[in-house]
PDB file of N, CA and C in Angstrom:
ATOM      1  N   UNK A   1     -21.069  -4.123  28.072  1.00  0.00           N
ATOM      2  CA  UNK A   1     -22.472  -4.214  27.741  1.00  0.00           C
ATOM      3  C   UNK A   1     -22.605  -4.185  26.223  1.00  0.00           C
ATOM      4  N   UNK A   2     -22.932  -5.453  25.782  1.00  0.00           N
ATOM      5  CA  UNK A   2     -23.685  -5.464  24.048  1.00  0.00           C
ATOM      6  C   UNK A   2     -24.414  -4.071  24.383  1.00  0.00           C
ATOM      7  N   UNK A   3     -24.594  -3.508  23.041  1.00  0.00           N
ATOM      8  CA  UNK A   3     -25.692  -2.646  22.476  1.00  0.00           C
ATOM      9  C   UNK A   3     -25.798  -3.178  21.541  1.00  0.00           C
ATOM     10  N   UNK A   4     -27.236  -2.938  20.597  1.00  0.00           N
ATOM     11  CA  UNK A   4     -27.217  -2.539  19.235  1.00  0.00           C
ATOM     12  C   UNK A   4     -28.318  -1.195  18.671  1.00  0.00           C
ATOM     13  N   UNK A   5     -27.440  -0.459  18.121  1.00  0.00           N
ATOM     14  CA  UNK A   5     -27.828   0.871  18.299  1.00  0.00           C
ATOM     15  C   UNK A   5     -28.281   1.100  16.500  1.00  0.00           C
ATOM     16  N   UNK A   6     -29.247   1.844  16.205  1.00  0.00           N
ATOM     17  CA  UNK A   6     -29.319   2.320  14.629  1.00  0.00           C
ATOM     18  C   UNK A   6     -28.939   3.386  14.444  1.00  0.00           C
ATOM     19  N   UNK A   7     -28.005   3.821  14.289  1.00  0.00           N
ATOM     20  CA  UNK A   7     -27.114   5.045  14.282  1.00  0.00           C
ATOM     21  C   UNK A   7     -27.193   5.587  12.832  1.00  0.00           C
ATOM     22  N   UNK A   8     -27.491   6.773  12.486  1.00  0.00           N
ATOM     23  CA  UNK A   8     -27.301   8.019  11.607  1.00  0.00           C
ATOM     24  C   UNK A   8     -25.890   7.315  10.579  1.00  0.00           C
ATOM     25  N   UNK A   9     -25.423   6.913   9.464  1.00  0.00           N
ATOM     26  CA  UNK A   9     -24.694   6.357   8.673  1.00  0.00           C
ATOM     27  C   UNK A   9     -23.698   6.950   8.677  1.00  0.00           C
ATOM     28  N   UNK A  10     -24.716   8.548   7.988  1.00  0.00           N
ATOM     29  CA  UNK A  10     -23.812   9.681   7.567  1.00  0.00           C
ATOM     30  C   UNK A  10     -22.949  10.636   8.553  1.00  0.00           C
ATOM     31  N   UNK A  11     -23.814  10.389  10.001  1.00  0.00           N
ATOM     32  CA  UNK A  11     -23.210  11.282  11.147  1.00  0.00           C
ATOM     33  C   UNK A  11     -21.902  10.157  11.089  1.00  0.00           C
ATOM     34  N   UNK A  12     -21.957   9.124  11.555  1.00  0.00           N
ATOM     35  CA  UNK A  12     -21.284   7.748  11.571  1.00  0.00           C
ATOM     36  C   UNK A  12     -20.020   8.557  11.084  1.00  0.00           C
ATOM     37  N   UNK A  13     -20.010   8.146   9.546  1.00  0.00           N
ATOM     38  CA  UNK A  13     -19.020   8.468   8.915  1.00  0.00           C
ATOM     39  C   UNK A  13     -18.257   9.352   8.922  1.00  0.00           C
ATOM     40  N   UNK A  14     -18.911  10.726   9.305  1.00  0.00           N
ATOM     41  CA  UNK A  14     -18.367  12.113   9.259  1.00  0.00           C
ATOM     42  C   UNK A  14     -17.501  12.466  10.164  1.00  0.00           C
ATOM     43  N   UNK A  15     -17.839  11.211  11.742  1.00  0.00           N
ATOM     44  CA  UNK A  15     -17.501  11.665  12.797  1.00  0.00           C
ATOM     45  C   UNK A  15     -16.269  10.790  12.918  1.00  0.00           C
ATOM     46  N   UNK A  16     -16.424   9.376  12.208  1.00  0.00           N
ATOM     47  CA  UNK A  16     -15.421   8.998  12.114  1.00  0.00           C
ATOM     48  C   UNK A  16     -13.911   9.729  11.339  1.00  0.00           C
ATOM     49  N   UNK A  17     -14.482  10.123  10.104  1.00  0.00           N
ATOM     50  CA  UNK A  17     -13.666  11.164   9.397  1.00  0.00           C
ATOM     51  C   UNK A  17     -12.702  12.065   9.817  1.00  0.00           C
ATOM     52  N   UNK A  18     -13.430  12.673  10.472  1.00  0.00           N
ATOM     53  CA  UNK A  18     -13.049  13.866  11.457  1.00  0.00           C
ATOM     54  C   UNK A  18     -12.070  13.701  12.861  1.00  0.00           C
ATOM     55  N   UNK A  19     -12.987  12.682  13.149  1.00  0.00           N
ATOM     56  CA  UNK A  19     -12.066  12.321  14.628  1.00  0.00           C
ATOM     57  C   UNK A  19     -10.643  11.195  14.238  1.00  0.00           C
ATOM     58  N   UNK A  20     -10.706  10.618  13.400  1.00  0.00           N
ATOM     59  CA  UNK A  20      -9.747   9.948  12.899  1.00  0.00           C
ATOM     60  C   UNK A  20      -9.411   9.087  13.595  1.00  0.00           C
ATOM     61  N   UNK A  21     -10.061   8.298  14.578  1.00  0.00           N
ATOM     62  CA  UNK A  21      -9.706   6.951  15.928  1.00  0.00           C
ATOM     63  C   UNK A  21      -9.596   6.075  14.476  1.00  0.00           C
ATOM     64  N   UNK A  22      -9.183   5.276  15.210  1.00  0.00           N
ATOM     65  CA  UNK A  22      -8.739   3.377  14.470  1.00  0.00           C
ATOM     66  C   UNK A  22     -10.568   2.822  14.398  1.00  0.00           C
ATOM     67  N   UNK A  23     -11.514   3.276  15.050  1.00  0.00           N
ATOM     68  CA  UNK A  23     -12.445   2.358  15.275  1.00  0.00           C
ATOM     69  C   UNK A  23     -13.662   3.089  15.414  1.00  0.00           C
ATOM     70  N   UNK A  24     -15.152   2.544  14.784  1.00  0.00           N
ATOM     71  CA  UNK A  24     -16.160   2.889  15.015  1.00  0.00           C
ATOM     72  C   UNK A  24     -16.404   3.295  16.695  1.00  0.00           C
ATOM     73  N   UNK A  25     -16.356   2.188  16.905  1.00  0.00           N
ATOM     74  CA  UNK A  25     -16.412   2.046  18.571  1.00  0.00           C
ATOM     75  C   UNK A  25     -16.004   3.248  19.316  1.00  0.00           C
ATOM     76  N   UNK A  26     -14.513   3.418  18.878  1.00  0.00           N
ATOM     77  CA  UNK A  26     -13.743   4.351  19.825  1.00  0.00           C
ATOM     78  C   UNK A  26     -14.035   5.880  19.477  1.00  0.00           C
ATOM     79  N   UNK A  27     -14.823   5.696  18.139  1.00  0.00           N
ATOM     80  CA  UNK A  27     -15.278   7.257  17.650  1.00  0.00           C
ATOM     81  C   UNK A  27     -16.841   7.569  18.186  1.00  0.00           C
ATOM     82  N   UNK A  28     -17.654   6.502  18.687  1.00  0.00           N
ATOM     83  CA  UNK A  28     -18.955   7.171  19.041  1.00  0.00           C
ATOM     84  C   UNK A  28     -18.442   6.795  21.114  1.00  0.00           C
ATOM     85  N   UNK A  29     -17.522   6.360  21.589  1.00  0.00           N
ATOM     86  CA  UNK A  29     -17.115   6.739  23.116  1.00  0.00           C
ATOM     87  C   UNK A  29     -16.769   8.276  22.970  1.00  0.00           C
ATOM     88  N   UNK A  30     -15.275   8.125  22.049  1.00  0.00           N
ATOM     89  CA  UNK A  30     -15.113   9.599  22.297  1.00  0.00           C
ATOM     90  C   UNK A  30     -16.019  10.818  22.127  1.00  0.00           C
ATOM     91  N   UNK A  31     -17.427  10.422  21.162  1.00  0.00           N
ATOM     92  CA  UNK A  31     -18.557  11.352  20.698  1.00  0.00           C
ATOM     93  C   UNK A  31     -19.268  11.349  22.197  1.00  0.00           C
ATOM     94  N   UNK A  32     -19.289  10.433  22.930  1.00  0.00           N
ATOM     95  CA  UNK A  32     -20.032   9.924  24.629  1.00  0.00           C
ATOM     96  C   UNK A  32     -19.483  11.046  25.168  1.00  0.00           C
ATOM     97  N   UNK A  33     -18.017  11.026  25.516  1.00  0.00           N
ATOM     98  CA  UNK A  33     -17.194  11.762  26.475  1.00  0.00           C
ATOM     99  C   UNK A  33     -17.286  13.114  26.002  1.00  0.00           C
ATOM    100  N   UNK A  34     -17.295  13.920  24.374  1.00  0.00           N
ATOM    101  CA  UNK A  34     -17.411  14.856  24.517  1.00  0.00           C
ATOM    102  C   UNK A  34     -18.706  15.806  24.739  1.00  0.00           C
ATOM    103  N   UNK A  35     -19.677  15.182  24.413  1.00  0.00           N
ATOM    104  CA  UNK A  35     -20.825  15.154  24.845  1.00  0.00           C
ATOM    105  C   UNK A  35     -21.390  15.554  26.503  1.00  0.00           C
ATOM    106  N   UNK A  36     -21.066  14.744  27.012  1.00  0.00           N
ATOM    107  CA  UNK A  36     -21.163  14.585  28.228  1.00  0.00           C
ATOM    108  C   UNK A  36     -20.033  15.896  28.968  1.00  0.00           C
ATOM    109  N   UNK A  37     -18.709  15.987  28.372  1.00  0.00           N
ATOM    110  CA  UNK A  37     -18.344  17.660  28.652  1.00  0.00           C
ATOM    111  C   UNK A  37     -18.804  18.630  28.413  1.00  0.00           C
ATOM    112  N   UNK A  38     -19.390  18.442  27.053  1.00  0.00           N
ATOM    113  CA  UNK A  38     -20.208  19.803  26.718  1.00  0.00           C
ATOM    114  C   UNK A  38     -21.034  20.298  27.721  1.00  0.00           C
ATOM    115  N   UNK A  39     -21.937  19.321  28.299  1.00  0.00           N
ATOM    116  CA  UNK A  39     -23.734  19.263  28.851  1.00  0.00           C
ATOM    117  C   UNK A  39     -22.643  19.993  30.244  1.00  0.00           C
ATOM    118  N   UNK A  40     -21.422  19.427  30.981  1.00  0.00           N
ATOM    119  CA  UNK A  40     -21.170  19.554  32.424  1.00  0.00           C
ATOM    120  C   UNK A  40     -20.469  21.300  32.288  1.00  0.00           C
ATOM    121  N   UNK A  41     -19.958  21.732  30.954  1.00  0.00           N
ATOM    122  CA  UNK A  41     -19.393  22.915  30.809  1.00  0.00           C
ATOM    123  C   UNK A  41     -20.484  23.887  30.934  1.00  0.00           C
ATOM    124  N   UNK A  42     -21.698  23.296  30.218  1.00  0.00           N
ATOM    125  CA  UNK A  42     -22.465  24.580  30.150  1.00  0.00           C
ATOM    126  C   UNK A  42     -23.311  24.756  31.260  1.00  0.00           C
ATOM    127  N   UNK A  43     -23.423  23.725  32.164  1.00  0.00           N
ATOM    128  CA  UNK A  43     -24.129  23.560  33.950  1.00  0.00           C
ATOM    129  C   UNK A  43     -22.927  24.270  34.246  1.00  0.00           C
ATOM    130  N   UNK A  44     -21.850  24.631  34.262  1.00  0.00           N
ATOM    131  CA  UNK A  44     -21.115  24.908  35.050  1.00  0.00           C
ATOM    132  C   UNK A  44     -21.183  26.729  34.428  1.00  0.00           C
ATOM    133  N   UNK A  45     -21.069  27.120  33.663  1.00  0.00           N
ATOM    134  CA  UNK A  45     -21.081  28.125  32.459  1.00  0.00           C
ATOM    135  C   UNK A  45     -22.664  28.871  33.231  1.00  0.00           C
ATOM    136  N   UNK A  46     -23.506  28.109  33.427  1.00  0.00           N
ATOM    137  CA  UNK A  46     -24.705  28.860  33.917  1.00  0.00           C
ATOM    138  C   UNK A  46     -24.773  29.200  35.492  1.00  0.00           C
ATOM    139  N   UNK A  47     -23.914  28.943  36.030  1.00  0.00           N
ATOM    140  CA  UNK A  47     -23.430  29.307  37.461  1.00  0.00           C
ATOM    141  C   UNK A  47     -22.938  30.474  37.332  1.00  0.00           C
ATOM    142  N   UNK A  48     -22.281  30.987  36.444  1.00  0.00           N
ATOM    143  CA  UNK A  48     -21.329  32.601  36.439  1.00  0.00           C
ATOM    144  C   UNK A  48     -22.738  33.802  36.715  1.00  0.00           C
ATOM    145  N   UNK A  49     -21.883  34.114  37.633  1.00  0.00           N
ATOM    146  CA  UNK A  49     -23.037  35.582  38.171  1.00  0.00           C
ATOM    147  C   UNK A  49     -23.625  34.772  39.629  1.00  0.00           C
ATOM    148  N   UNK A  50     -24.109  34.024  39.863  1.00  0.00           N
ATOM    149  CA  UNK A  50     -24.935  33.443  40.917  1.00  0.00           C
ATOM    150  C   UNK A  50     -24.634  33.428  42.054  1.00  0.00           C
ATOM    151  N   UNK A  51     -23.140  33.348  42.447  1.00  0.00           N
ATOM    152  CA  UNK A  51     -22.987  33.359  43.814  1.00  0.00           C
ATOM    153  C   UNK A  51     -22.264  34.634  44.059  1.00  0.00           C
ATOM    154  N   UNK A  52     -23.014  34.674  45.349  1.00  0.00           N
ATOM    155  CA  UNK A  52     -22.697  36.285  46.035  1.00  0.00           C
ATOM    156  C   UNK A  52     -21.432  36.423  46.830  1.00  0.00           C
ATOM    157  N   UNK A  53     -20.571  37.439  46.624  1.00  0.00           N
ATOM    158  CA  UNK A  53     -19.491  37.438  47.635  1.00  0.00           C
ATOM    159  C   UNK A  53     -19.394  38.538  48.760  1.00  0.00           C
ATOM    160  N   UNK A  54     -18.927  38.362  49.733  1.00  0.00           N
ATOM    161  CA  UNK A  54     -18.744  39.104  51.249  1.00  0.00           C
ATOM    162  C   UNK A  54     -17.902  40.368  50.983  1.00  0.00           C
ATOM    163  N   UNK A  55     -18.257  41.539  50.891  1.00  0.00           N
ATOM    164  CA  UNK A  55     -17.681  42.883  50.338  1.00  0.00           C
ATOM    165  C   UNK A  55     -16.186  42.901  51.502  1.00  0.00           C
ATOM    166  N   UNK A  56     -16.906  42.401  52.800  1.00  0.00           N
ATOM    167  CA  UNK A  56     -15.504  42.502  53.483  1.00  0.00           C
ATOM    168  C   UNK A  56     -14.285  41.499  53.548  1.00  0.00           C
ATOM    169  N   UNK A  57     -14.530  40.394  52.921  1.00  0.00           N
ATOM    170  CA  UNK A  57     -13.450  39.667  52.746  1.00  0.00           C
ATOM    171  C   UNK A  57     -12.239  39.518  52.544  1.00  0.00           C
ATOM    172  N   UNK A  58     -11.661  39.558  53.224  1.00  0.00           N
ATOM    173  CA  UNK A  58     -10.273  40.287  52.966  1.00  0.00           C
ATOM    174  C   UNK A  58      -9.049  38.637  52.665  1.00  0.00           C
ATOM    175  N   UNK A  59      -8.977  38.656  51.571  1.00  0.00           N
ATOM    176  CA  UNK A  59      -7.815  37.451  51.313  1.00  0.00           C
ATOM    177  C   UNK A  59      -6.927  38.113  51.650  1.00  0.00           C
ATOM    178  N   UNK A  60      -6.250  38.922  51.848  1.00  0.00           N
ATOM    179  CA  UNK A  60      -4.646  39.239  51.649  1.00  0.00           C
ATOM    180  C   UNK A  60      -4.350  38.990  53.564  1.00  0.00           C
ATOM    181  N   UNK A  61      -5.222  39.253  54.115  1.00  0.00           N
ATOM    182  CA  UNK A  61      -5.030  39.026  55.819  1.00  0.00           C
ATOM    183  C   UNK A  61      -5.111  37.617  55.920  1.00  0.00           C
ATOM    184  N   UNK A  62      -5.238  36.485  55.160  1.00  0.00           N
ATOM    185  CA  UNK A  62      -5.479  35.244  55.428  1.00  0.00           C
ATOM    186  C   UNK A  62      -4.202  34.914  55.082  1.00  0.00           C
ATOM    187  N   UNK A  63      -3.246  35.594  54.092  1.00  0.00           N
ATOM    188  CA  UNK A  63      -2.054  35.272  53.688  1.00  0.00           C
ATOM    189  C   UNK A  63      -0.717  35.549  55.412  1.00  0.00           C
ATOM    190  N   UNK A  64      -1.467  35.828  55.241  1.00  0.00           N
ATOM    191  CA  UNK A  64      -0.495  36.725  56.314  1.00  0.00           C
ATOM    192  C   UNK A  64       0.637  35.400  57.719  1.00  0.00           C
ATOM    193  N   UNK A  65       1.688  35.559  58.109  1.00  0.00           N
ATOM    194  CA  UNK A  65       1.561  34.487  58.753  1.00  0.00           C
ATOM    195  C   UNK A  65       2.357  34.940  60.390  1.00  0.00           C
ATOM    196  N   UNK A  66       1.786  34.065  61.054  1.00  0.00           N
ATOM    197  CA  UNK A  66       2.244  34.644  62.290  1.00  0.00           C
ATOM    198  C   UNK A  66       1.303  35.436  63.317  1.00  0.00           C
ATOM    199  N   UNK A  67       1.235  35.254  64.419  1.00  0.00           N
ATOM    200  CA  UNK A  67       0.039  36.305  64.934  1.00  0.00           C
ATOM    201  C   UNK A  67       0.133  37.382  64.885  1.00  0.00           C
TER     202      UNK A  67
END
């Protein structure tokens, strides 16, 4: 898919700088992908505490083998 995007010069540059890819291109994907981890880490990050566990649950009897 063409885009044409007006992108920040200075972010541009900095990020290129920094990330050091061969290519504009491949420096605002990889800016996509980390992005897009960030947003799924911190949905995932806001789950801690939320789910409730069964006081009687016993893993170590599930290990067990044999009747």
């Amino acid at each position: 898919m063409a885009t044409n995007l007006s992108i920040d010069i200075e972010l541009m540059n900095d990020a290129f700088k920094i990330g050091g890819l061969k290519s504009k291109k491949d420096t605002v994907n990889q800016a996509l992908k980390e992005f897009i981890n960030s947003r799924r880490t911190a949905a995932i990050i806001e789950l801690f505490g939320t789910v409730e566990y069964d006081a009687d649950y016993d893993y170590k009897k599930l290990r067990q083998v044999g009747p």
